[in-house]
Protein backbone atom coordinates (compact mmCIF):
# COMPACT_ATOMS: atom_id res chain seq x y z
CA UNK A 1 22.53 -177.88 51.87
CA UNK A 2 22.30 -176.89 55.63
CA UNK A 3 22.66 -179.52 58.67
CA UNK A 4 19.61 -180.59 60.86
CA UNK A 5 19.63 -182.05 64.16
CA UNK A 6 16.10 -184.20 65.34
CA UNK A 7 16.31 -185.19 68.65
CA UNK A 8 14.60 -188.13 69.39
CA UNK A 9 14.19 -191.42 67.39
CA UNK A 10 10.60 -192.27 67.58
CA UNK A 11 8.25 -192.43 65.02
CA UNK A 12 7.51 -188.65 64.43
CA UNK A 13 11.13 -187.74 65.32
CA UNK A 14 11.80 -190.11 62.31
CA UNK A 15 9.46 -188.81 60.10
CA UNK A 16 10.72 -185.07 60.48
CA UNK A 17 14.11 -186.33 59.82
CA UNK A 18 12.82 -187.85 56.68
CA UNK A 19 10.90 -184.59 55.59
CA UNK A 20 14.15 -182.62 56.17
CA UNK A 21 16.50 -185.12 54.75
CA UNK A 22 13.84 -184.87 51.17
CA UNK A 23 14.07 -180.92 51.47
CA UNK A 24 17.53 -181.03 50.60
CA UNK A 25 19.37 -181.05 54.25
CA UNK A 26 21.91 -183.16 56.17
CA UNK A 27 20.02 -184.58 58.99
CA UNK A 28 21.73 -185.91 62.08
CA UNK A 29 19.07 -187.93 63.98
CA UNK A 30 19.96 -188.32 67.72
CA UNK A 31 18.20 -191.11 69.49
CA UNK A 32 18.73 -193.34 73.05
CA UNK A 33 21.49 -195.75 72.21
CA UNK A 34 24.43 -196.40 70.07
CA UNK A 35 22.72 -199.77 68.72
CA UNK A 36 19.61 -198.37 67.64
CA UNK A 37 21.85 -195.53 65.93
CA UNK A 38 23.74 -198.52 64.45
CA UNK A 39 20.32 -200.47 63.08
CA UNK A 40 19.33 -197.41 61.52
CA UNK A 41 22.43 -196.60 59.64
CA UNK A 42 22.72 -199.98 58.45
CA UNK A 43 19.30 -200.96 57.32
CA UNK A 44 18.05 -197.24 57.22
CA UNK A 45 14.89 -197.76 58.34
CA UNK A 46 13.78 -197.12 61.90
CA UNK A 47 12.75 -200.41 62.45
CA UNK A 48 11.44 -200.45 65.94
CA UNK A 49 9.11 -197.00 65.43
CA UNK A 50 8.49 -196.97 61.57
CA UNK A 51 9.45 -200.47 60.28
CA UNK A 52 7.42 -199.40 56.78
CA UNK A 53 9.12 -196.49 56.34
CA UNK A 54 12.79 -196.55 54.04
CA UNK A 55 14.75 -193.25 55.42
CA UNK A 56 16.72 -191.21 52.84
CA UNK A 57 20.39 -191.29 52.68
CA UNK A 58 20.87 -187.86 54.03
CA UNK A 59 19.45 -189.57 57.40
CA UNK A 60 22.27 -190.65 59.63
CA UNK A 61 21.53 -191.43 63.55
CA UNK A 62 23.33 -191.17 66.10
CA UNK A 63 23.92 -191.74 70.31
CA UNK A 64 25.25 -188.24 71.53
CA UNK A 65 24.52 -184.80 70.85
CA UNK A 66 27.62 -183.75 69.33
CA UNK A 67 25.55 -183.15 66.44
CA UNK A 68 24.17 -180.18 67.40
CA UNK A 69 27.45 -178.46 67.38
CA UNK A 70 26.89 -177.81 63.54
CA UNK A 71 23.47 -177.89 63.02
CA UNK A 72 21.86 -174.30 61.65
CA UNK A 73 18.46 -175.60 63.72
CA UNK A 74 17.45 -178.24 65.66
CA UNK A 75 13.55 -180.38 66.43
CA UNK A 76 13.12 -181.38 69.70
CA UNK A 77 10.84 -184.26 69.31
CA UNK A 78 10.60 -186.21 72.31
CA UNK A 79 7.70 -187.23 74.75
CA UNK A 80 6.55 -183.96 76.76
CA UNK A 81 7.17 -185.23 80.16
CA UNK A 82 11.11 -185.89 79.59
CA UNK A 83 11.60 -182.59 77.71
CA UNK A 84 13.57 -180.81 81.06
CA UNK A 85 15.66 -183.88 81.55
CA UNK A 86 17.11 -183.93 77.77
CA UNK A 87 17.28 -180.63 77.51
CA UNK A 88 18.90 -180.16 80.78
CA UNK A 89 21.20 -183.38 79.67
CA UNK A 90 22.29 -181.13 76.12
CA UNK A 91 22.86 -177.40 78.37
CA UNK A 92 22.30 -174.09 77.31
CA UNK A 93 25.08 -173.84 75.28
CA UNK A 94 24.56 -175.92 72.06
CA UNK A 95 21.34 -174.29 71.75
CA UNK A 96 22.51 -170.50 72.21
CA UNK A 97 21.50 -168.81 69.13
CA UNK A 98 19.98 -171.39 67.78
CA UNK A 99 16.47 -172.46 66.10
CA UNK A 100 14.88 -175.03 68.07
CA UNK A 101 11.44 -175.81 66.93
CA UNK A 102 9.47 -178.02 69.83
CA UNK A 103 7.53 -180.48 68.46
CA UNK A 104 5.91 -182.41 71.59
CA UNK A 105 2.16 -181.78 72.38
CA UNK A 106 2.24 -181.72 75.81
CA UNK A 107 2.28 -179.82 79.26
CA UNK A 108 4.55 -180.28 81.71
CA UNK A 109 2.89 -182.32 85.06
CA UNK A 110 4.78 -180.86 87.88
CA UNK A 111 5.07 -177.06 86.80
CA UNK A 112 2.13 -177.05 84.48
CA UNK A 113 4.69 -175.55 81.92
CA UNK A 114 4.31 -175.59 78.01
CA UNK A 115 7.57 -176.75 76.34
CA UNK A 116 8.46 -173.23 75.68
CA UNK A 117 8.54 -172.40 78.72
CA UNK A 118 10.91 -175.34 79.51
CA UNK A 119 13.12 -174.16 76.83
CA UNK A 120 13.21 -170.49 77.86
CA UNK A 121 14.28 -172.19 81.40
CA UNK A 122 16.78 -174.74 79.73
CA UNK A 123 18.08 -172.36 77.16
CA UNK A 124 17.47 -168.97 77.46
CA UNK A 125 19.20 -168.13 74.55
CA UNK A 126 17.33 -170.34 72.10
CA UNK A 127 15.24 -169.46 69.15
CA UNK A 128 11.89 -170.75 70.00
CA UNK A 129 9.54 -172.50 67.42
CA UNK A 130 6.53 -174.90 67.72
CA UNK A 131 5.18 -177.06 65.00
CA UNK A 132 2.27 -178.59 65.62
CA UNK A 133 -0.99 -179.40 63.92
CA UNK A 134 -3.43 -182.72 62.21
CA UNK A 135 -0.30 -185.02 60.90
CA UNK A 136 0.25 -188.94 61.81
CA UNK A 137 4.01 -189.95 61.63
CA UNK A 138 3.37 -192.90 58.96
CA UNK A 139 1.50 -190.67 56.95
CA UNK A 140 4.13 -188.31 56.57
CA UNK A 141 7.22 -190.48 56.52
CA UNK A 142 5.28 -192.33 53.45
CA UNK A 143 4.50 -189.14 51.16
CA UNK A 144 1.24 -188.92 52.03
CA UNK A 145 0.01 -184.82 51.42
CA UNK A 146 0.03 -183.33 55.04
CA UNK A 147 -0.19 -179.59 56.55
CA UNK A 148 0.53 -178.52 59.69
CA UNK A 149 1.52 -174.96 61.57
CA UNK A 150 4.90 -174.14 62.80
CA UNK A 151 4.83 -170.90 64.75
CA UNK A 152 6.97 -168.10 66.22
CA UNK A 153 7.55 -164.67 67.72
CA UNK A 154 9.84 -164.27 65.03
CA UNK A 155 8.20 -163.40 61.84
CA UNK A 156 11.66 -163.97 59.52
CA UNK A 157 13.02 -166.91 61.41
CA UNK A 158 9.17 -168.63 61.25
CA UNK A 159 9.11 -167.72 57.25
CA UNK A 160 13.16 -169.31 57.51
CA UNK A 161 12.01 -172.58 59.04
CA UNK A 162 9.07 -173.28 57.21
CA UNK A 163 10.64 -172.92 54.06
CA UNK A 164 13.48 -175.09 54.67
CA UNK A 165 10.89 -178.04 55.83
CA UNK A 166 8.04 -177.45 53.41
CA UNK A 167 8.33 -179.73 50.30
CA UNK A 168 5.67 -181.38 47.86
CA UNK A 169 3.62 -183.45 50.54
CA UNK A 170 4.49 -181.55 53.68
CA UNK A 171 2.81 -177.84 54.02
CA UNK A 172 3.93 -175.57 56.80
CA UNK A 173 1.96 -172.47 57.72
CA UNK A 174 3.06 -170.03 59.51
CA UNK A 175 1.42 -168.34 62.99
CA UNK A 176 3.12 -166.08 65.56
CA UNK A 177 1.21 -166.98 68.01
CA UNK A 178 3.09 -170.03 69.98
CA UNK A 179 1.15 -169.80 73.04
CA UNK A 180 -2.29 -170.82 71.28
CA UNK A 181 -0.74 -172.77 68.53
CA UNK A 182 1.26 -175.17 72.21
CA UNK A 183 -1.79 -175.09 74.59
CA UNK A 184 -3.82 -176.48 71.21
CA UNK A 185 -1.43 -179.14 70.20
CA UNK A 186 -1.50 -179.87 74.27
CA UNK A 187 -5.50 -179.61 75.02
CA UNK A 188 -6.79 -181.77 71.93
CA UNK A 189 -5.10 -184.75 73.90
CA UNK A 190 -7.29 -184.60 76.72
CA UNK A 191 -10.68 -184.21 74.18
CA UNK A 192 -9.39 -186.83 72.28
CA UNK A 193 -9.38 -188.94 75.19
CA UNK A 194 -13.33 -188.00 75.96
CA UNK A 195 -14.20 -188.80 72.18
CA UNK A 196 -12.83 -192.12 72.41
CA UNK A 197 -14.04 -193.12 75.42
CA UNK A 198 -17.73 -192.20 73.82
CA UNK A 199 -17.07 -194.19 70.84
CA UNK A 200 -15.70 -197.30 73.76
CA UNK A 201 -18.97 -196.70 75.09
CA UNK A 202 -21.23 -197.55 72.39
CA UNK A 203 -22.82 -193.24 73.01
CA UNK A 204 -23.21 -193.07 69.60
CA UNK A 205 -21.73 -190.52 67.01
CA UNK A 206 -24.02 -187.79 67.64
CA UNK A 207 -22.46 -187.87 71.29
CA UNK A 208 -19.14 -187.65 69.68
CA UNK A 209 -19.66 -184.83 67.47
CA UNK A 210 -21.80 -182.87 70.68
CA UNK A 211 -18.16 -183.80 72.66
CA UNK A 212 -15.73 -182.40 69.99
CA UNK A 213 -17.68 -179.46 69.32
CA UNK A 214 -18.10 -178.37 73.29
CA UNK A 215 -14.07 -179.05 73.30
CA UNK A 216 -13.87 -176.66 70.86
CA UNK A 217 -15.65 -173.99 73.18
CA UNK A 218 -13.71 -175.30 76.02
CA UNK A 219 -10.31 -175.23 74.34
CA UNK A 220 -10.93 -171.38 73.14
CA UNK A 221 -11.82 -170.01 76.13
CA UNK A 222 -8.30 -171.56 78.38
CA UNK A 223 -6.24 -170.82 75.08
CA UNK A 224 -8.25 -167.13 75.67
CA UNK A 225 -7.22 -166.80 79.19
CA UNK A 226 -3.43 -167.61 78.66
CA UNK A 227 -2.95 -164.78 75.92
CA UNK A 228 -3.47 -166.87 72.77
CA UNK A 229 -5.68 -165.77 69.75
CA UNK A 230 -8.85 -167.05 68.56
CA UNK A 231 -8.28 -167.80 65.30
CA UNK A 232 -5.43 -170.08 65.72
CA UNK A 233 -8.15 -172.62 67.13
CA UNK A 234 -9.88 -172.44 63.66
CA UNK A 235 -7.04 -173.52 61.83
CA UNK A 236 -4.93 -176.49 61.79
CA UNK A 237 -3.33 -176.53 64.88
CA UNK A 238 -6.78 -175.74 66.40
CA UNK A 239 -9.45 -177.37 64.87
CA UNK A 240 -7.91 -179.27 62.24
CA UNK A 241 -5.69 -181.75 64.62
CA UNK A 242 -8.59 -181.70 67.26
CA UNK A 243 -10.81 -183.19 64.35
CA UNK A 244 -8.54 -185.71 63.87
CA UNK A 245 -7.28 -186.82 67.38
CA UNK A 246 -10.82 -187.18 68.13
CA UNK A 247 -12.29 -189.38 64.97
CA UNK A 248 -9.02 -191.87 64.07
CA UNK A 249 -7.91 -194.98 65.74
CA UNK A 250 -4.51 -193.88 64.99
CA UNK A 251 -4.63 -191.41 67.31
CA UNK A 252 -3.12 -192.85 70.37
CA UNK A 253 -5.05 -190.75 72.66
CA UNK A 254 -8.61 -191.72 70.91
CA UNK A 255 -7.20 -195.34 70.85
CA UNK A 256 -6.71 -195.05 74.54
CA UNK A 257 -10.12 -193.23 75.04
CA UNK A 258 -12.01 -196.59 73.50
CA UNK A 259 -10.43 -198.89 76.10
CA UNK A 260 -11.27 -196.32 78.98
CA UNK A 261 -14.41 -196.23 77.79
CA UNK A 262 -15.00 -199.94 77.53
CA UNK A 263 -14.68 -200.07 81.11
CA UNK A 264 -10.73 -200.58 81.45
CA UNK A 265 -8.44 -199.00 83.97
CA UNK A 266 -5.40 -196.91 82.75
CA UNK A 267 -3.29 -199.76 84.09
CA UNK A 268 -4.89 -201.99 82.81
CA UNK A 269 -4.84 -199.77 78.76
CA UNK A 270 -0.88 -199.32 79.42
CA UNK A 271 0.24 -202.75 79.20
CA UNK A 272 -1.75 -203.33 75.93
CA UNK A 273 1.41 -201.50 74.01
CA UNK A 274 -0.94 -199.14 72.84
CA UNK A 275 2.11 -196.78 72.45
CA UNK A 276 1.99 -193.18 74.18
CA UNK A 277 -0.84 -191.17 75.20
CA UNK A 278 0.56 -187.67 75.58
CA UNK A 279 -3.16 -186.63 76.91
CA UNK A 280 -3.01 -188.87 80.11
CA UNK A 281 -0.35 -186.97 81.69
CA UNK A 282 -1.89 -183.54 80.24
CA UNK A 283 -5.60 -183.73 81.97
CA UNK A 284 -4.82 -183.15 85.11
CA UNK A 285 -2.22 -180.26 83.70
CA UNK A 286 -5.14 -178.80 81.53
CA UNK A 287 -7.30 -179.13 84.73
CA UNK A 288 -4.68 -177.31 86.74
CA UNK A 289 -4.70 -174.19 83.95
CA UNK A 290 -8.04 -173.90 83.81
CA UNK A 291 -8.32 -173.63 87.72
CA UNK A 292 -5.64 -171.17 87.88
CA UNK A 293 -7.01 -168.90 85.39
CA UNK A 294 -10.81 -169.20 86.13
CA UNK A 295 -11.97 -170.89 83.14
CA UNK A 296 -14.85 -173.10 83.66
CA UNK A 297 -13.24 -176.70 81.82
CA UNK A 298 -16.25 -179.42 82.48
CA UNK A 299 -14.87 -181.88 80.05
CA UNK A 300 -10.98 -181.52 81.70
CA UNK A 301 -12.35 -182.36 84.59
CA UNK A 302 -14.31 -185.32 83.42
CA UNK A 303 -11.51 -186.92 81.63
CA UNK A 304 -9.68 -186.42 85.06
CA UNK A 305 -12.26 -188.28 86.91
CA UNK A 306 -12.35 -191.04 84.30
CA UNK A 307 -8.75 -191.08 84.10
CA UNK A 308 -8.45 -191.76 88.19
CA UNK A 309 -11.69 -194.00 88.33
CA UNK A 310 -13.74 -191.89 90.16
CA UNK A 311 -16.57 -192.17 87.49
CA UNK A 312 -17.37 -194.05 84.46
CA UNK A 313 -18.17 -192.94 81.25
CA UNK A 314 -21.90 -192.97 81.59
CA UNK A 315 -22.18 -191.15 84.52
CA UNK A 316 -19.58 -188.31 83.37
CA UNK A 317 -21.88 -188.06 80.54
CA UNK A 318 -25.17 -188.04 82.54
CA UNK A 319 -23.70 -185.32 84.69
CA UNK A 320 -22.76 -183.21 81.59
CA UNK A 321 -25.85 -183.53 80.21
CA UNK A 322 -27.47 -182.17 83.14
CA UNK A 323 -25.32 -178.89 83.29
CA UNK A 324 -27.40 -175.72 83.34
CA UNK A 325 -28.91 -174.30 80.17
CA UNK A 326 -27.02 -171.55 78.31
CA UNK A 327 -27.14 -169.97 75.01
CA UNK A 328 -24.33 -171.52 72.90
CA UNK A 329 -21.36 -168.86 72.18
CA UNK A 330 -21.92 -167.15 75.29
CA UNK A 331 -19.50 -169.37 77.21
């Protein structure tokens, strides 16, 4: 049995403590406060993220990051935009040496930064992993058959990592190509955003399919730009978890799409406790990219402008509708 360390006690920090703690290790999972460490341990369930969800007994939380000292690898699993701070909070030296597979799907707002780029910063000396790909936290903490793609520069420590985490109902596969498999995880935020504001809309589903499938095209050619490969976008962390984000309520980001496209403000959407949406802080961040490397990003820069209420979702459409004609693939 080897020792885990998930930092971060919200629902999918909880459910990859769960899949660990059912793959045979000792999990330590670190979250904000010593009374929410204290509910867990005692009722072990994570009653304010996955209330339906009974944790294994190889689950024990905790308030501090001492932790870490003997874990063999670690999940950072926290929202994107706080990465820096609890990493900067933990130091370099914990992590030295260590496996830390990034689990956010997110890019950073001020420096435009993936989170391994925040962890090369942070930690120079840490193993870098991502895991991403189509997987709802409930789903997995409740058995339910899910695959997603953890990836790495290194080949052995990728083949390491997904072996210790892969059991009956969760499938890792493995990619060495972190750049496309983060800026995928990151981008299909900002289209699920678009998709649900169609479906708030009342566009129709042939709109919606038309929107996921020109996100495709749009996604490939940034993740082109910034080094990553092509075929990660037709697999799971490309378009398996865009599929998703963009067609299920559960998606936070689609949820929040529906209200912006019913007409509400974002201020308005984030007091309705509709929980995070990762791809609110990401669109002007994918916007950013795109400018900086030349890639023509229409839909970005839509959800941008619908995000800051320069347009509504009619007109956004109208105006991509109207674009110039091209032959399809040659964009």
């Amino acid at each position: 049995m080897s020792r885990v360390s998930v930092i971060g006690g919200g629902a999918w920090g909880t459910a990859l403590a769960e899949i660990a703690a059912r793959a045979g290790h000792e999990v330590c999972l670190i979250v904000r406060s010593g009374e929410a460490a204290e509910a867990i341990n005692s009722a072990h369930v994570n009653k304010g993220h996955l209330p339906e969800d009974r944790l294994s007994a190889g689950v024990a939380a905790r308030a501090d990051f001492a932790g870490l000292v003997g874990a063999d690898f670690a999940l950072l699993v926290v929202p994107a935009q706080v990465s820096r701070a609890v990493l900067t909070a933990i130091g370099p030296a914990p992590l030295s040496g260590k496996p830390v597979v990034l689990c956010a799907k997110g890019l950073e707002t001020e420096t435009l930064a993936r989170q391994s780029e925040i962890l090369a910063q942070c930690a120079p000396e840490a193993r870098q992993l991502v895991l991403s790909g189509p997987s709802f936290a409930h789903d997995v903490a409740s058995g339910r058959p899910t695959a997603v793609t953890l990836a790495s520069p290194e080949d052995d420590l990728c083949a390491e990592i997904a072996t210790a985490l892969s059991g009956p109902t969760f499938r890792l596969y493995q990619s060495h190509d972190l750049v496309g498999v983060e800026l995928a995880g990151a981008l299909k935020n900002v289209y699920a955003l678009a998709a649900g504001a169609v479906e708030g809309a009342g566009l129709g589903l042939s709109a919606r399919s038309a929107l996921i499938g020109r996100a495709f095209a749009e996604m490939s050619r940034l993740v082109a730009a910034m080094g990553g490969e092509a075929k990660t976008l037709t697999g799971l962390a490309g378009f398996g978890d865009l599929t998703l984000s963009c067609t299920s309520p559960q998606s936070r980001n689609y949820a929040f799409g529906i209200e912006l496209g019913k007409g509400r403000s974002v201020a308005e959407i984030e007091v309705m406790g509709l929980g995070l949406a990762e791809g609110v802080r990401t669109a002007p961040v994918a916007l950013g990219l795109a400018q900086r490397y030349g890639v023509d990003a229409p839909l970005a820069a839509a959800v941008h402008a619908l995000l800051a209420g320069r347009l509504e979702i009619d007109a956004i459409v109208a105006q991509l509708m109207t674009r110039p004609l091209k032959r399809e693939g040659n964009d």
